[in-house]
PDB file of N, CA and C in Angstrom:
ATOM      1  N   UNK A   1    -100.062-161.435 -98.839  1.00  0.00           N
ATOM      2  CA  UNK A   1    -100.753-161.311 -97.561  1.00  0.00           C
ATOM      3  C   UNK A   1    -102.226-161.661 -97.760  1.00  0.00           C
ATOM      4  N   UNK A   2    -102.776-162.701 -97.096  1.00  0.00           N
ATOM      5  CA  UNK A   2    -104.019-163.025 -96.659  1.00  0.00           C
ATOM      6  C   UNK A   2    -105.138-161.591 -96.196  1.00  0.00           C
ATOM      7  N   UNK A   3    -106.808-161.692 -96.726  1.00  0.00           N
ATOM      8  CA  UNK A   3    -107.367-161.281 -96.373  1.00  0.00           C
ATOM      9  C   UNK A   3    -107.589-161.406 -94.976  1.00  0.00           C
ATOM     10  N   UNK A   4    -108.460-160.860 -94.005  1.00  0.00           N
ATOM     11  CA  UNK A   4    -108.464-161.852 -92.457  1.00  0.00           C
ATOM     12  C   UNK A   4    -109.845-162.200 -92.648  1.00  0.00           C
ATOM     13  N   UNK A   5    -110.070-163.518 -91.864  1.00  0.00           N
ATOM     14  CA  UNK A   5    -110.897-164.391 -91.864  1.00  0.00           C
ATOM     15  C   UNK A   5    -112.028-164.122 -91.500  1.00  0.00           C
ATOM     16  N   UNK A   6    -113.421-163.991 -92.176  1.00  0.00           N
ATOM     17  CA  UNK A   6    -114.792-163.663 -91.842  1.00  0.00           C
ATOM     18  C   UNK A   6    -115.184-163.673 -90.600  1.00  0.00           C
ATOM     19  N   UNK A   7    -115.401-162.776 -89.430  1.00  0.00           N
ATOM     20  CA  UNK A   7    -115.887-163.732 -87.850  1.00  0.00           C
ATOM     21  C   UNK A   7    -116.759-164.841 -88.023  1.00  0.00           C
ATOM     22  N   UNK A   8    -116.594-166.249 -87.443  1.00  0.00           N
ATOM     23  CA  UNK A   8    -117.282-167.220 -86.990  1.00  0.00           C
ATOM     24  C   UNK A   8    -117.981-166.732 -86.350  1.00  0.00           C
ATOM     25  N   UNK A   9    -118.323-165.690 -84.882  1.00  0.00           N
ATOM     26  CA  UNK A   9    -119.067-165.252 -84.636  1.00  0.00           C
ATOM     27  C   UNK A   9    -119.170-163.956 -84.486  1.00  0.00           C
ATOM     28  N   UNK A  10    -120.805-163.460 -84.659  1.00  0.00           N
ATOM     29  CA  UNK A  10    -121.006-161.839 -84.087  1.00  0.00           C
ATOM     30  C   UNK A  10    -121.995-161.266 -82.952  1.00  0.00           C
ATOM     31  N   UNK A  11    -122.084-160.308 -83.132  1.00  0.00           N
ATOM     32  CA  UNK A  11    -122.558-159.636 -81.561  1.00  0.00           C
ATOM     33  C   UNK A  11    -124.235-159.122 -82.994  1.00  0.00           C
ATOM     34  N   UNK A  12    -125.578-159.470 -82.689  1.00  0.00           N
ATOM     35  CA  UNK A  12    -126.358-158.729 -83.252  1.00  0.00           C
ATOM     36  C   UNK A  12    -127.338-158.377 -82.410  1.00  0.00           C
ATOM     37  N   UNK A  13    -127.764-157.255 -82.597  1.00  0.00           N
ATOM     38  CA  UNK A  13    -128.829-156.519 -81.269  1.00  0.00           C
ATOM     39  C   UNK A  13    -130.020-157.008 -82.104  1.00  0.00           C
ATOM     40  N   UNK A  14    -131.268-157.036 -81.358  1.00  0.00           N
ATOM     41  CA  UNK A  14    -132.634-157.310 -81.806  1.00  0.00           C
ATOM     42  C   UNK A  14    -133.880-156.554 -80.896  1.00  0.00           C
ATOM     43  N   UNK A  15    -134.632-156.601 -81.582  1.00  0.00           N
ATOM     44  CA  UNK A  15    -135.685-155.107 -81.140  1.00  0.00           C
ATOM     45  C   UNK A  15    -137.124-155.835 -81.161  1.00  0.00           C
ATOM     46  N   UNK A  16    -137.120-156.296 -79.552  1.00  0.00           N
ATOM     47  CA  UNK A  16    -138.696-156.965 -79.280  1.00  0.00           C
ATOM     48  C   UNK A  16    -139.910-155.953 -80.049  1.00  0.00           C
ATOM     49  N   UNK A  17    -140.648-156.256 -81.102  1.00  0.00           N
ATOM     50  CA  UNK A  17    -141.721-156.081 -81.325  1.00  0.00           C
ATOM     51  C   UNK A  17    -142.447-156.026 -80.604  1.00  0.00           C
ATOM     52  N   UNK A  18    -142.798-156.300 -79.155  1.00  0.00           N
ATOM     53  CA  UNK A  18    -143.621-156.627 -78.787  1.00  0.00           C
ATOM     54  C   UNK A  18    -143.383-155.372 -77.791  1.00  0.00           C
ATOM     55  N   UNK A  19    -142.266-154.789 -77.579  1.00  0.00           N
ATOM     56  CA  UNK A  19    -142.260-153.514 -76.415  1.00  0.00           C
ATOM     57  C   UNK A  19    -142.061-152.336 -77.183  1.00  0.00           C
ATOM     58  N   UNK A  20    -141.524-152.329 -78.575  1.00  0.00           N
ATOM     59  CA  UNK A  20    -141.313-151.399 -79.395  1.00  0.00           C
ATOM     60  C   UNK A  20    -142.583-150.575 -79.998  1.00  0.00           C
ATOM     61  N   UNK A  21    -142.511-149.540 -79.452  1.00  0.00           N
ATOM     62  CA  UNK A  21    -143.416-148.372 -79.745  1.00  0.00           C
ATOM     63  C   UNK A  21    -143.499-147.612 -81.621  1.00  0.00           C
ATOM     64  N   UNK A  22    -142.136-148.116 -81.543  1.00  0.00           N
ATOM     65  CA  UNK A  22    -141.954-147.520 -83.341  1.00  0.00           C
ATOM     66  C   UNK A  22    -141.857-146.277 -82.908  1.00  0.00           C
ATOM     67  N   UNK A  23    -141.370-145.427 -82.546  1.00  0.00           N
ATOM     68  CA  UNK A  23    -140.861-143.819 -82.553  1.00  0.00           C
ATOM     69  C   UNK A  23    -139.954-143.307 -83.106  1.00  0.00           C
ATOM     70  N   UNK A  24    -139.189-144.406 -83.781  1.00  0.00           N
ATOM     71  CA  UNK A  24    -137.824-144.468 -84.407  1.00  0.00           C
ATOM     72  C   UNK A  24    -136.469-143.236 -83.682  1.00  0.00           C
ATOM     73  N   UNK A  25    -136.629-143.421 -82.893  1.00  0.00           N
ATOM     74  CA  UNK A  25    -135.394-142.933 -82.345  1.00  0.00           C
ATOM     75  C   UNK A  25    -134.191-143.788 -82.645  1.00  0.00           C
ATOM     76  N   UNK A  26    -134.592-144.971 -82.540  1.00  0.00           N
ATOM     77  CA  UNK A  26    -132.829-145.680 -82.680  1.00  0.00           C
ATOM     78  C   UNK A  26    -132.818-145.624 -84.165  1.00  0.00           C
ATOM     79  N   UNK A  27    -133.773-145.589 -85.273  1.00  0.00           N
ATOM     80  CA  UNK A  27    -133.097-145.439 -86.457  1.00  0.00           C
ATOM     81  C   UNK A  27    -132.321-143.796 -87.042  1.00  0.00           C
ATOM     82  N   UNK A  28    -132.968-143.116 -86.134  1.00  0.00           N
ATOM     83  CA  UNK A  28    -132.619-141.597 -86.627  1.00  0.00           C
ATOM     84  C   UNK A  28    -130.901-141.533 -85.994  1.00  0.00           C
ATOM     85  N   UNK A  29    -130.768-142.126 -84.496  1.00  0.00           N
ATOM     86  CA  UNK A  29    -129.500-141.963 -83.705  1.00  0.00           C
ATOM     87  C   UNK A  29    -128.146-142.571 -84.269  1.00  0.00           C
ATOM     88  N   UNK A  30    -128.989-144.006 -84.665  1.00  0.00           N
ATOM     89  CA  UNK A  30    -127.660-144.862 -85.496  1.00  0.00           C
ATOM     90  C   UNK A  30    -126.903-144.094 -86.474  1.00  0.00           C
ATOM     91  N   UNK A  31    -125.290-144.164 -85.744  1.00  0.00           N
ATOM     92  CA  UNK A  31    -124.417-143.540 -86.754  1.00  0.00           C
ATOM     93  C   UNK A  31    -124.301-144.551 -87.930  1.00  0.00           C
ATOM     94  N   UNK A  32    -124.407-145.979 -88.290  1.00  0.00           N
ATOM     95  CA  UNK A  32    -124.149-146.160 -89.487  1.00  0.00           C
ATOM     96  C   UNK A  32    -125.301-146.622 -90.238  1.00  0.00           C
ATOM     97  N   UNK A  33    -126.269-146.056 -89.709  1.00  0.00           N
ATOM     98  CA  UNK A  33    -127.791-146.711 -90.492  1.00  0.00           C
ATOM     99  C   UNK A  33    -127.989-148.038 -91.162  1.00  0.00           C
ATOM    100  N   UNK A  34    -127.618-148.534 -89.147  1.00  0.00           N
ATOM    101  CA  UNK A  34    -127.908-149.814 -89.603  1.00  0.00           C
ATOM    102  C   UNK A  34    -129.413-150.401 -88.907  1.00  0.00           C
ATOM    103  N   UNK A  35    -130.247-148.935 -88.280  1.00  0.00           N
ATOM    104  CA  UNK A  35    -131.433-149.496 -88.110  1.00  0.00           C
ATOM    105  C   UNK A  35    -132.596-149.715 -88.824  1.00  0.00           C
ATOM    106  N   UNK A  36    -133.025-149.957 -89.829  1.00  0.00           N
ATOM    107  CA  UNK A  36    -134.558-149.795 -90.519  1.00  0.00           C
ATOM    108  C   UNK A  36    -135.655-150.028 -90.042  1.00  0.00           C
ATOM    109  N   UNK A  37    -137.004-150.118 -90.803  1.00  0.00           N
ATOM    110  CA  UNK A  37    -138.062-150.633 -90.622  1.00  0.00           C
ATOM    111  C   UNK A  37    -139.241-151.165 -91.661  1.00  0.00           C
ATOM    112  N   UNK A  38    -140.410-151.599 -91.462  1.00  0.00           N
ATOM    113  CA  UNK A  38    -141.175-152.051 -92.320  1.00  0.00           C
ATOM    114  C   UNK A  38    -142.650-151.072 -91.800  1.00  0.00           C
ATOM    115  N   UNK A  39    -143.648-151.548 -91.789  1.00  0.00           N
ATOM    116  CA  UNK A  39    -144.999-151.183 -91.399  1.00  0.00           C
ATOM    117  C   UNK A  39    -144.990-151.141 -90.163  1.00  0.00           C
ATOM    118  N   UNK A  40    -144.026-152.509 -89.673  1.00  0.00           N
ATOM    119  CA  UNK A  40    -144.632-153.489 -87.897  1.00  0.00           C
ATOM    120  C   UNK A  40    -143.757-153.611 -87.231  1.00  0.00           C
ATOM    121  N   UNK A  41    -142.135-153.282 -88.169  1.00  0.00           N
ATOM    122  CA  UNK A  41    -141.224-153.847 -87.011  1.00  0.00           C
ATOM    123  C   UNK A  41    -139.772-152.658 -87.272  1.00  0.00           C
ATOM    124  N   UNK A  42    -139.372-152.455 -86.773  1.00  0.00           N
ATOM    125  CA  UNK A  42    -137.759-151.968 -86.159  1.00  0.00           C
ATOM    126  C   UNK A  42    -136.800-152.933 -86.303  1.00  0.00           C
ATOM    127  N   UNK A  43    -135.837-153.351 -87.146  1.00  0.00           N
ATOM    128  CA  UNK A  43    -134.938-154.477 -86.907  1.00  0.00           C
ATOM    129  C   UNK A  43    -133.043-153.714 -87.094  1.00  0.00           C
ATOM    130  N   UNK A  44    -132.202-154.572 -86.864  1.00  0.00           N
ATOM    131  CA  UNK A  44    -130.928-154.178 -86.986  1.00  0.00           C
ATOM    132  C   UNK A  44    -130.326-155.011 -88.164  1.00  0.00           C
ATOM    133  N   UNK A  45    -129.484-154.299 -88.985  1.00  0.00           N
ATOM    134  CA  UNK A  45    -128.789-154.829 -90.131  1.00  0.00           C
ATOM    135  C   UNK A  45    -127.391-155.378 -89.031  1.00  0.00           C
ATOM    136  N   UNK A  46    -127.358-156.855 -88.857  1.00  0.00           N
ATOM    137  CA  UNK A  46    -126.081-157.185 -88.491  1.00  0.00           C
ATOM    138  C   UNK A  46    -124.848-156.984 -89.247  1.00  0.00           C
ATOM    139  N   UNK A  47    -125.027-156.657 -90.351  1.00  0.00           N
ATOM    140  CA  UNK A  47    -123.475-156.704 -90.987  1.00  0.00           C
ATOM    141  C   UNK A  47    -123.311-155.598 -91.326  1.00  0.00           C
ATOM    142  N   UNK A  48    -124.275-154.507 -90.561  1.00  0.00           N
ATOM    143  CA  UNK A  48    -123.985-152.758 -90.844  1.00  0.00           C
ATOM    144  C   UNK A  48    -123.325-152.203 -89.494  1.00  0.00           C
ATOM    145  N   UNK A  49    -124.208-153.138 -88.416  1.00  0.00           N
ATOM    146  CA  UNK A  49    -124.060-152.694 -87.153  1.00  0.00           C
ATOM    147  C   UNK A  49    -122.505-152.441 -86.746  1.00  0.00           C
ATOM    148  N   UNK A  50    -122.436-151.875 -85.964  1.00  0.00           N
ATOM    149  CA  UNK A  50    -120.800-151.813 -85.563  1.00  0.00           C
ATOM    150  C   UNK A  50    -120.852-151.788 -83.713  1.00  0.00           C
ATOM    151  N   UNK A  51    -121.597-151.845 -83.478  1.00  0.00           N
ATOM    152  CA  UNK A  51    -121.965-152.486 -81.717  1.00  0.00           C
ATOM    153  C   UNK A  51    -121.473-151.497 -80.761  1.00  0.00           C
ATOM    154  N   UNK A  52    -121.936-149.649 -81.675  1.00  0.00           N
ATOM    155  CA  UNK A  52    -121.194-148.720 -80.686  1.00  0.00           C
ATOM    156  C   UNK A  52    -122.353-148.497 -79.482  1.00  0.00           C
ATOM    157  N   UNK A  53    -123.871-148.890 -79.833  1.00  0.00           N
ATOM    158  CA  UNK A  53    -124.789-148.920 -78.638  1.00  0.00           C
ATOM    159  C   UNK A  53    -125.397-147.414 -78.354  1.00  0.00           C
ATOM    160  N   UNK A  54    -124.949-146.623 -79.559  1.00  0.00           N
ATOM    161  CA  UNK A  54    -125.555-145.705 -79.417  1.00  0.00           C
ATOM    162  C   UNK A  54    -127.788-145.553 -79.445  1.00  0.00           C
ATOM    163  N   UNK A  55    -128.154-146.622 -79.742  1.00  0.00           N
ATOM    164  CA  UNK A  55    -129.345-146.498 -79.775  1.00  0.00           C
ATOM    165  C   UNK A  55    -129.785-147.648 -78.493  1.00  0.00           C
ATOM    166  N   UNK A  56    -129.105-148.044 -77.679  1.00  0.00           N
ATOM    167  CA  UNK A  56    -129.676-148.563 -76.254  1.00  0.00           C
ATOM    168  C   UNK A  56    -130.205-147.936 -75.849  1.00  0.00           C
ATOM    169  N   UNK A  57    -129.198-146.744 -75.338  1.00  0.00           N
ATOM    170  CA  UNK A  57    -129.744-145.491 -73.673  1.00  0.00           C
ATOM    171  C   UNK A  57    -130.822-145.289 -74.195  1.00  0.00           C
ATOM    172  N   UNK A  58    -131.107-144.557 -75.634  1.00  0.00           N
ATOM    173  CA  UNK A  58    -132.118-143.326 -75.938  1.00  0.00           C
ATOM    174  C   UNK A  58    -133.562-144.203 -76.294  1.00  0.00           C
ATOM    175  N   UNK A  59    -133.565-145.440 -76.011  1.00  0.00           N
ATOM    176  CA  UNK A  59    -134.966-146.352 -76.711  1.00  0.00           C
ATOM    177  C   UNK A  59    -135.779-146.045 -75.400  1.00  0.00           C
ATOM    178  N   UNK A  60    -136.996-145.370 -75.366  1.00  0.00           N
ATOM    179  CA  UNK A  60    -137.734-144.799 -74.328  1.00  0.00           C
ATOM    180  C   UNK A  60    -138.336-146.462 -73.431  1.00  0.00           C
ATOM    181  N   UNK A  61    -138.399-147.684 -74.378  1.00  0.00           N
ATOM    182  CA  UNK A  61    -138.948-149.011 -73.692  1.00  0.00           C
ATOM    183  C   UNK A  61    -138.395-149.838 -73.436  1.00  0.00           C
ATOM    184  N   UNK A  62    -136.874-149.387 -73.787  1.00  0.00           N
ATOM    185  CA  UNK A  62    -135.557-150.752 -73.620  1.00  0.00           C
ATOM    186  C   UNK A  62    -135.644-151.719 -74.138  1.00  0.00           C
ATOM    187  N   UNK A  63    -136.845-151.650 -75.692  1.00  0.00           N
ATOM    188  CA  UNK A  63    -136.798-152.890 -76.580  1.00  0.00           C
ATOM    189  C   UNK A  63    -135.969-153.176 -77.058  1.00  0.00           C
ATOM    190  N   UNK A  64    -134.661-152.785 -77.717  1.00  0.00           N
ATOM    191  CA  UNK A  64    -133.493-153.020 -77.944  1.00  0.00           C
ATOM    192  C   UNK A  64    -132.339-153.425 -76.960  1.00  0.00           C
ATOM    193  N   UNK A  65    -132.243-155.190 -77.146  1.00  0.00           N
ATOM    194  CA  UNK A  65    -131.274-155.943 -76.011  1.00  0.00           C
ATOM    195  C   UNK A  65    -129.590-155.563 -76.896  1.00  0.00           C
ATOM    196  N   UNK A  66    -129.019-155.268 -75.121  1.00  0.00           N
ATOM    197  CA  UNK A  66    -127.446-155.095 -75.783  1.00  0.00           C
ATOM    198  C   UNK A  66    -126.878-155.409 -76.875  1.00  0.00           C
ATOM    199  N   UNK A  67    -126.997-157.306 -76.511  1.00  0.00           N
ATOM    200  CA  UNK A  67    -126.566-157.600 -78.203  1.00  0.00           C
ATOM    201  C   UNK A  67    -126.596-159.194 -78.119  1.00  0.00           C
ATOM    202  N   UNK A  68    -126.689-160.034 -78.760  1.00  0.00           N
ATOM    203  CA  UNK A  68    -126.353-161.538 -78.228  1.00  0.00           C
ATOM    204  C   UNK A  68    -125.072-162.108 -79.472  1.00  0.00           C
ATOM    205  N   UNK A  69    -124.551-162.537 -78.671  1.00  0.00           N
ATOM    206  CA  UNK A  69    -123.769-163.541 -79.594  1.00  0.00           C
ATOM    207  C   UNK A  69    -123.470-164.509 -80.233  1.00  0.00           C
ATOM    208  N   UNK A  70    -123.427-164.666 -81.620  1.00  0.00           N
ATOM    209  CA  UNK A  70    -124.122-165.945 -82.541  1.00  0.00           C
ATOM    210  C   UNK A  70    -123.582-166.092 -82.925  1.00  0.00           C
ATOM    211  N   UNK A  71    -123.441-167.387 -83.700  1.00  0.00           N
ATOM    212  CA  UNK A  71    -122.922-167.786 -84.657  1.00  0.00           C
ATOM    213  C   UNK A  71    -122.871-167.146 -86.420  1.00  0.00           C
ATOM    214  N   UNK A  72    -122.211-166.401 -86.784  1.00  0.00           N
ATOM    215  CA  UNK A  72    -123.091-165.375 -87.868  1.00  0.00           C
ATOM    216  C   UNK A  72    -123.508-166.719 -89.000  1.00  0.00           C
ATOM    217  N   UNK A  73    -123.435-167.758 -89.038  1.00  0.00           N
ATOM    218  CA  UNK A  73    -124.485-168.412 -90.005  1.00  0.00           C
ATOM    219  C   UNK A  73    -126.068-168.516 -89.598  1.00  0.00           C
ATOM    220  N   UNK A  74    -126.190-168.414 -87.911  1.00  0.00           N
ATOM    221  CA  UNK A  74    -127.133-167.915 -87.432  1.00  0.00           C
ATOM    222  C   UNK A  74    -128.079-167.013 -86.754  1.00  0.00           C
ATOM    223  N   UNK A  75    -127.176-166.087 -87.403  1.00  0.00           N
ATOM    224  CA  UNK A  75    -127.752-164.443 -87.358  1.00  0.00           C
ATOM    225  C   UNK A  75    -128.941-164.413 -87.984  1.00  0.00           C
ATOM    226  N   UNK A  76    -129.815-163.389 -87.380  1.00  0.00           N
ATOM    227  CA  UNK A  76    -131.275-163.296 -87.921  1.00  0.00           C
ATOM    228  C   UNK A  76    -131.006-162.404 -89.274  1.00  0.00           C
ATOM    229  N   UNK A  77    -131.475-162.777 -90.262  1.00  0.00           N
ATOM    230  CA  UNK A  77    -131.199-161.853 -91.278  1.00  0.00           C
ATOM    231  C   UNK A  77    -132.404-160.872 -91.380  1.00  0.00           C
ATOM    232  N   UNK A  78    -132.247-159.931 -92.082  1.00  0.00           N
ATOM    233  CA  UNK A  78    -133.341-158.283 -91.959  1.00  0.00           C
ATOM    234  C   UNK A  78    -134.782-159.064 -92.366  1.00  0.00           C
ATOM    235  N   UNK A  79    -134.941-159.918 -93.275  1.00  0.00           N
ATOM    236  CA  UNK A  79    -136.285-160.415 -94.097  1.00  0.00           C
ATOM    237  C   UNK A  79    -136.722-161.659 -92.375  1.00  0.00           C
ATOM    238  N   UNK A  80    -136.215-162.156 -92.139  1.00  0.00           N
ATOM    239  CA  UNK A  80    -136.619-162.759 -90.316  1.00  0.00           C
ATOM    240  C   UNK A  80    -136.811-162.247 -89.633  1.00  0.00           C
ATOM    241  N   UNK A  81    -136.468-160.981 -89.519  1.00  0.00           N
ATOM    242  CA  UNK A  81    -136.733-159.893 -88.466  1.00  0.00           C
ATOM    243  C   UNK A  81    -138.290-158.890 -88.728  1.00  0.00           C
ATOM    244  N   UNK A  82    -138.227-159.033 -89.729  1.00  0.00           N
ATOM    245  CA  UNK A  82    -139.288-158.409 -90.333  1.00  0.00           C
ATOM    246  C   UNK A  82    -140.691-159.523 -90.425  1.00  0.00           C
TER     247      UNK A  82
END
């Protein structure tokens, strides 16, 4: 029996810098800690994420968009996000 096949595409959320307050609520809420950060930015680990959306509702600026759908060779990786 075959492994199953890597998705061609995925769903990855991304967190405007530019409305993000840094309060870290969505990293504390995320059940699989797939949110981190640096000094400047809030980003999402796409290949941690699991797209349950628990850190949408609770983001006090709605910098965190649902999710977009990519191509995962062109997923933003954590070091682009940052």
């Amino acid at each position: 029996m075959n492994a199953p096949a890597e998705a061609a595409v995925i769903k990855q959320h991304l967190i405007d810098p530019e409305i993000c307050i840094r309060c870290n609520t969505c990293e504390a809420i995320c059940p699989v800690q797939a949110i981190t950060h640096d000094s400047r930015n809030y980003v999402v680990d796409a290949e941690k994420c699991n797209w349950c959306n628990d850190c949408i509702s609770p983001c006090p600026t709605g910098s965190i968009d649902n999710y977009r759908t990519m191509p995962r060779i062109k997923a933003y990786s954590l070091a682009e996000q940052l």
